[in-house]
C-alpha atoms as a PDB file:
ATOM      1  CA  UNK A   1     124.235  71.569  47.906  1.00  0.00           C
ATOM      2  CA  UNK A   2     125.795  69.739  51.423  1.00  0.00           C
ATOM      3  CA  UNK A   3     123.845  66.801  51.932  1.00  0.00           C
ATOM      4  CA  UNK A   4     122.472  68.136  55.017  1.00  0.00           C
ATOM      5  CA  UNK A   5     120.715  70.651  53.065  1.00  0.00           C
ATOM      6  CA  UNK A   6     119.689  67.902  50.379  1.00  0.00           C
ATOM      7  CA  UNK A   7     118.496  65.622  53.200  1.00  0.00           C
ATOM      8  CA  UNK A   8     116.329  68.628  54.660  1.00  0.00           C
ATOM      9  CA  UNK A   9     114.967  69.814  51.319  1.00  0.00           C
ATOM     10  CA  UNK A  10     114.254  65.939  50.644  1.00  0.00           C
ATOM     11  CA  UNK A  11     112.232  65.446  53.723  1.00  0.00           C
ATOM     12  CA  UNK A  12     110.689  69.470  53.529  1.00  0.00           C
ATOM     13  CA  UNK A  13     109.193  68.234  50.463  1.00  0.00           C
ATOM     14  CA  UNK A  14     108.408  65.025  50.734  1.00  0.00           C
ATOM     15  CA  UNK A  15     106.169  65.916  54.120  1.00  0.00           C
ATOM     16  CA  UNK A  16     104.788  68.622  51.415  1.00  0.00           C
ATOM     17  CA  UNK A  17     103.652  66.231  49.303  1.00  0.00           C
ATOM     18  CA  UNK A  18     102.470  63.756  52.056  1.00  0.00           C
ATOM     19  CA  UNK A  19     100.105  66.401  52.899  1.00  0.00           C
ATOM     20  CA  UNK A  20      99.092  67.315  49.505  1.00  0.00           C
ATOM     21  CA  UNK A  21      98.220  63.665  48.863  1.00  0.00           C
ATOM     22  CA  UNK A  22      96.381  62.994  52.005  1.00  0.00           C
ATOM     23  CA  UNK A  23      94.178  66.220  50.978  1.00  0.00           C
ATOM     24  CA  UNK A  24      93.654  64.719  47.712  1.00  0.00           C
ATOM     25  CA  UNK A  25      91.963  61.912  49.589  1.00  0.00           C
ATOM     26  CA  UNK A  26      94.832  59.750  50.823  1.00  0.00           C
ATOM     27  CA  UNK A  27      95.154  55.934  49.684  1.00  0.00           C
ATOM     28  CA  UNK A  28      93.023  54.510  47.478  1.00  0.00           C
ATOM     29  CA  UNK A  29      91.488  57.715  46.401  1.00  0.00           C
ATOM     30  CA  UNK A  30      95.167  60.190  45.188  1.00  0.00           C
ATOM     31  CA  UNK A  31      97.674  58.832  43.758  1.00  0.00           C
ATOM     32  CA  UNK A  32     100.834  57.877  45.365  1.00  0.00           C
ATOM     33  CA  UNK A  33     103.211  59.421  42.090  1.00  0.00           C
ATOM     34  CA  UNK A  34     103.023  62.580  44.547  1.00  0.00           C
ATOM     35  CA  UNK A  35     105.404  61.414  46.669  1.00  0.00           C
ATOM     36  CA  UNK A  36     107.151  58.950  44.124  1.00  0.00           C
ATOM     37  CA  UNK A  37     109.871  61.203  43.467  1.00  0.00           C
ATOM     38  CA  UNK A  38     111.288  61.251  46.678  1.00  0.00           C
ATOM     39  CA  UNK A  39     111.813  57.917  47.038  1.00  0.00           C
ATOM     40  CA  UNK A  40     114.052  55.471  45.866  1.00  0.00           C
ATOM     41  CA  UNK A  41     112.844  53.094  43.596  1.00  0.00           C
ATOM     42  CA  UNK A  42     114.384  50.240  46.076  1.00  0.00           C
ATOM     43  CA  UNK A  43     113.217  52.243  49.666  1.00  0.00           C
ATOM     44  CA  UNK A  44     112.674  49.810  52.990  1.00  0.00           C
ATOM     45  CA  UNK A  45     110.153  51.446  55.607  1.00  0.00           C
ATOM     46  CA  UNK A  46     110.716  49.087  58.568  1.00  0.00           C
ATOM     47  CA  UNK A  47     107.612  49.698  61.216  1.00  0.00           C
ATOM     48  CA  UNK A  48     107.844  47.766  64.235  1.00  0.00           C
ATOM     49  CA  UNK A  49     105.713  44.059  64.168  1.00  0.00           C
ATOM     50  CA  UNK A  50     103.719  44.966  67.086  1.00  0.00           C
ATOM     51  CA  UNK A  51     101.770  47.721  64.946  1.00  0.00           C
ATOM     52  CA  UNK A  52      98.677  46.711  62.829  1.00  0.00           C
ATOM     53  CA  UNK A  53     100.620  47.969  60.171  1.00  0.00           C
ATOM     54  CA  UNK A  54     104.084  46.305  61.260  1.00  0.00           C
ATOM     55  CA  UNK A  55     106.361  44.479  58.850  1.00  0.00           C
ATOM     56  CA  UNK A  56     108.848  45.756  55.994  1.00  0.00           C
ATOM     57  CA  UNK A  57     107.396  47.506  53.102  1.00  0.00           C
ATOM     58  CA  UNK A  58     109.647  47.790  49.816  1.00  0.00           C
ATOM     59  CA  UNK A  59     109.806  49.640  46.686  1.00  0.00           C
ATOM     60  CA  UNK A  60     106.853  52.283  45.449  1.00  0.00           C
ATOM     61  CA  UNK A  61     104.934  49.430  45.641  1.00  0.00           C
ATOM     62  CA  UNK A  62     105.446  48.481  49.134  1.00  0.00           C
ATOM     63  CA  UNK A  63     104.860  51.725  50.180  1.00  0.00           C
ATOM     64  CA  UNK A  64     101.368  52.070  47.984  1.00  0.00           C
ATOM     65  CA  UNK A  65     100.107  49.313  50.270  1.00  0.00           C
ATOM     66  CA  UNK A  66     101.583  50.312  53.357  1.00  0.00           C
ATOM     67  CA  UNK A  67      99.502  53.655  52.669  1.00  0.00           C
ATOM     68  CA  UNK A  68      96.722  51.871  52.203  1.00  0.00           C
ATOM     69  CA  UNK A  69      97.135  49.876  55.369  1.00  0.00           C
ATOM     70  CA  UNK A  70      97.677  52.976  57.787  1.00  0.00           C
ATOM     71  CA  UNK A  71      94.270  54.675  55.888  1.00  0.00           C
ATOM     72  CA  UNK A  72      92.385  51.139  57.105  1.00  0.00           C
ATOM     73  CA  UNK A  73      93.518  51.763  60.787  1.00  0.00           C
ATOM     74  CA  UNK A  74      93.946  54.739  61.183  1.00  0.00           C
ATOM     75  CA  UNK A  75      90.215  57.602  60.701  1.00  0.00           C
ATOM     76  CA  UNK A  76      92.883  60.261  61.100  1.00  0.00           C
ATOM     77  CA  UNK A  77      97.016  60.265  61.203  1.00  0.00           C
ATOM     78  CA  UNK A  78      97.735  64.317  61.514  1.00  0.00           C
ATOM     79  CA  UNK A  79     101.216  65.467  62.171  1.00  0.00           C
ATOM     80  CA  UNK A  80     101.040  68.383  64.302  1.00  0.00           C
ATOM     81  CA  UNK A  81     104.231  69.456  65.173  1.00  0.00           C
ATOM     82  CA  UNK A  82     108.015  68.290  63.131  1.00  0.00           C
ATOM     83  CA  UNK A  83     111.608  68.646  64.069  1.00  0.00           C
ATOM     84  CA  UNK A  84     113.895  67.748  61.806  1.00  0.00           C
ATOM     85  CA  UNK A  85     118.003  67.572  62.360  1.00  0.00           C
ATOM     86  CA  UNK A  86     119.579  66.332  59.536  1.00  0.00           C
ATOM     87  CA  UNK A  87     123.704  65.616  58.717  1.00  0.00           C
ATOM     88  CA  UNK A  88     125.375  63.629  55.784  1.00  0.00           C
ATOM     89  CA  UNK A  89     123.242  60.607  54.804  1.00  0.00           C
ATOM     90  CA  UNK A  90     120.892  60.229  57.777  1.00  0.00           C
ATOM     91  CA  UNK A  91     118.139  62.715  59.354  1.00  0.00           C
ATOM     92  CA  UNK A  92     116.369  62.196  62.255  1.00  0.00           C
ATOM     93  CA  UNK A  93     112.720  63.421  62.577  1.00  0.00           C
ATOM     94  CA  UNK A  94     111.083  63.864  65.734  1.00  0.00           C
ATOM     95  CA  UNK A  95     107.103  64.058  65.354  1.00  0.00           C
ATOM     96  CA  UNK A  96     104.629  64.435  67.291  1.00  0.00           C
ATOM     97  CA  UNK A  97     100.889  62.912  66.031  1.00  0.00           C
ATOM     98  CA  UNK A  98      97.312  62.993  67.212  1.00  0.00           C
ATOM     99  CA  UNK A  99      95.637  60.052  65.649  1.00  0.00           C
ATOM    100  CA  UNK A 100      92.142  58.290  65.529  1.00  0.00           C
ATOM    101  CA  UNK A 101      92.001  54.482  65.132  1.00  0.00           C
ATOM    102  CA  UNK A 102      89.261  53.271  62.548  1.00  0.00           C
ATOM    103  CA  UNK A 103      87.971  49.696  64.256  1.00  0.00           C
ATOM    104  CA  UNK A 104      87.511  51.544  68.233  1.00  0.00           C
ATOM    105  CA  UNK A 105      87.232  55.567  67.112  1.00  0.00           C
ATOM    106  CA  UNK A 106      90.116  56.009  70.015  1.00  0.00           C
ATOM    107  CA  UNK A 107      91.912  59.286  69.773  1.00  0.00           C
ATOM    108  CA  UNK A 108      95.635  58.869  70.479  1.00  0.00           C
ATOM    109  CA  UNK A 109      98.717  61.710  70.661  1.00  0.00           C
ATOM    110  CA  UNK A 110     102.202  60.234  70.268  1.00  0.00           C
ATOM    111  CA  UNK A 111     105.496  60.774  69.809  1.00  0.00           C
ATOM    112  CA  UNK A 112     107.232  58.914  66.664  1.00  0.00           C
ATOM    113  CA  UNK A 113     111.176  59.445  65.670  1.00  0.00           C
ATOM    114  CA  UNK A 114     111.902  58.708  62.515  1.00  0.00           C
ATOM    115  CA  UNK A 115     115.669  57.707  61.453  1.00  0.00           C
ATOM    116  CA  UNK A 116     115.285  58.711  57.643  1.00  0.00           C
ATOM    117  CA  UNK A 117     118.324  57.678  55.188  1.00  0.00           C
ATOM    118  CA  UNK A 118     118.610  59.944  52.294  1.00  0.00           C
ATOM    119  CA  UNK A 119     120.913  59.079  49.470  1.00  0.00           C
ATOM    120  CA  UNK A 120     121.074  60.738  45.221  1.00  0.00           C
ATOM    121  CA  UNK A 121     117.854  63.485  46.490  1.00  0.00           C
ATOM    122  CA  UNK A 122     116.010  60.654  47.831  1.00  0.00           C
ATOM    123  CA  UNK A 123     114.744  58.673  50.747  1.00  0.00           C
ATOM    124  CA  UNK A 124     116.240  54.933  50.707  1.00  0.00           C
ATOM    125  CA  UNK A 125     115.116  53.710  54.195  1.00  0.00           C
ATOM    126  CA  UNK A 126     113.020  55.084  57.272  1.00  0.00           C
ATOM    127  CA  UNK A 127     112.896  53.553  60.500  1.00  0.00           C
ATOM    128  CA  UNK A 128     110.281  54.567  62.874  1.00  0.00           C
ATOM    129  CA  UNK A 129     110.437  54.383  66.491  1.00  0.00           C
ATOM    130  CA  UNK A 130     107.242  54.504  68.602  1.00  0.00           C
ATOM    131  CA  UNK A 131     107.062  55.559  72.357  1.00  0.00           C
ATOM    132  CA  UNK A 132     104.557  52.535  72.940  1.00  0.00           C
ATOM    133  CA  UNK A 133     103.578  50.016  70.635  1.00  0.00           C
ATOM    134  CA  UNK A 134     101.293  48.404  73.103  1.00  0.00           C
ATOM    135  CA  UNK A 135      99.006  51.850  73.431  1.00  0.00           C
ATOM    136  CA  UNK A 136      98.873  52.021  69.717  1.00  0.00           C
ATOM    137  CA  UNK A 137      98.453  48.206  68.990  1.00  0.00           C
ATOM    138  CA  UNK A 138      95.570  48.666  72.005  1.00  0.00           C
ATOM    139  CA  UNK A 139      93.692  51.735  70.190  1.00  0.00           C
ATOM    140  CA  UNK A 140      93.103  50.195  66.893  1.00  0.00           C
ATOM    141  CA  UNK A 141      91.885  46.769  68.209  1.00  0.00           C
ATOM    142  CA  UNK A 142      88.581  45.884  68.643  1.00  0.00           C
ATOM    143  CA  UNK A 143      88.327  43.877  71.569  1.00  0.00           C
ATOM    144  CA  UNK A 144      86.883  40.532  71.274  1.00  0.00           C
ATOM    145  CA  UNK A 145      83.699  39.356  72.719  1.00  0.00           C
ATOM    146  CA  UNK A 146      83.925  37.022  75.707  1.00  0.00           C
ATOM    147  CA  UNK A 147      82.041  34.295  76.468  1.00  0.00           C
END
């Protein structure tokens, strides 16, 4: 298999099994060994600082909590549409989400492109790029009282 087809197949099924454990009730309720095997054991998910969610997140365990942290912000995260365009090592995913923050009940659509190393049949970094930050980093915080 070219590893443009093993990249695609990686990420076909891995988006599979996304779904299947976000049906199953998401974080803290499925377990994440659903999407365990397509990940390396030593995978980096960089999301920008400016989201709730931002940081580094490494390993299966990394990505357990960083799970967990996108089902306290977020009431709803759907995918809706996926392009993928994948060649050697790297694939690029273009997605496009309708979302619904937890602390305001804000409903959001989006644009996110993901830059999505795949290396042995399975995903060993992902680097998401956001249209806006700010819009996101706006709908999920509650504003504070003033005085």
């Amino acid at each position: 298999m070219s590893s443009t087809t093993e990249s695609a197949t990686v990420l076909t099924g891995m988006y599979a099994a996304e779904a299947e454990y976000l049906a199953a009730g998401g974080p803290g309720e499925a377990s994440f060994d659903l999407l365990t095997p397509f990940f390396a054991p030593d995978v980096e998910l960089h999301q920008a600082a400016a989201l709730p969610y931002g940081g580094t997140w490494r390993g299966h365990e990394g990505m357990t909590r960083f799970f967990l942290m996108m089902g306290e912000v977020w009431e709803s995260f759907d995918m809706v549409e996926q392009e993928f365009l994948a060649t050697d090592e790297t694939a690029v995913v273009l997605t496009q989400v309708r979302a619904r923050a937890r602390a305001t009940g804000r409903e959001l659509s989006f644009p996110i492109l993901q830059a999505i190393t795949v290396k042995d049949g399975r995903i060993t970094e992902v680097r998401p790029f956001y249209w806006d930050t700010q819009a996101i980093a706006d709908a999920c915080a509650v504003p504070t009282p003033r005085d």
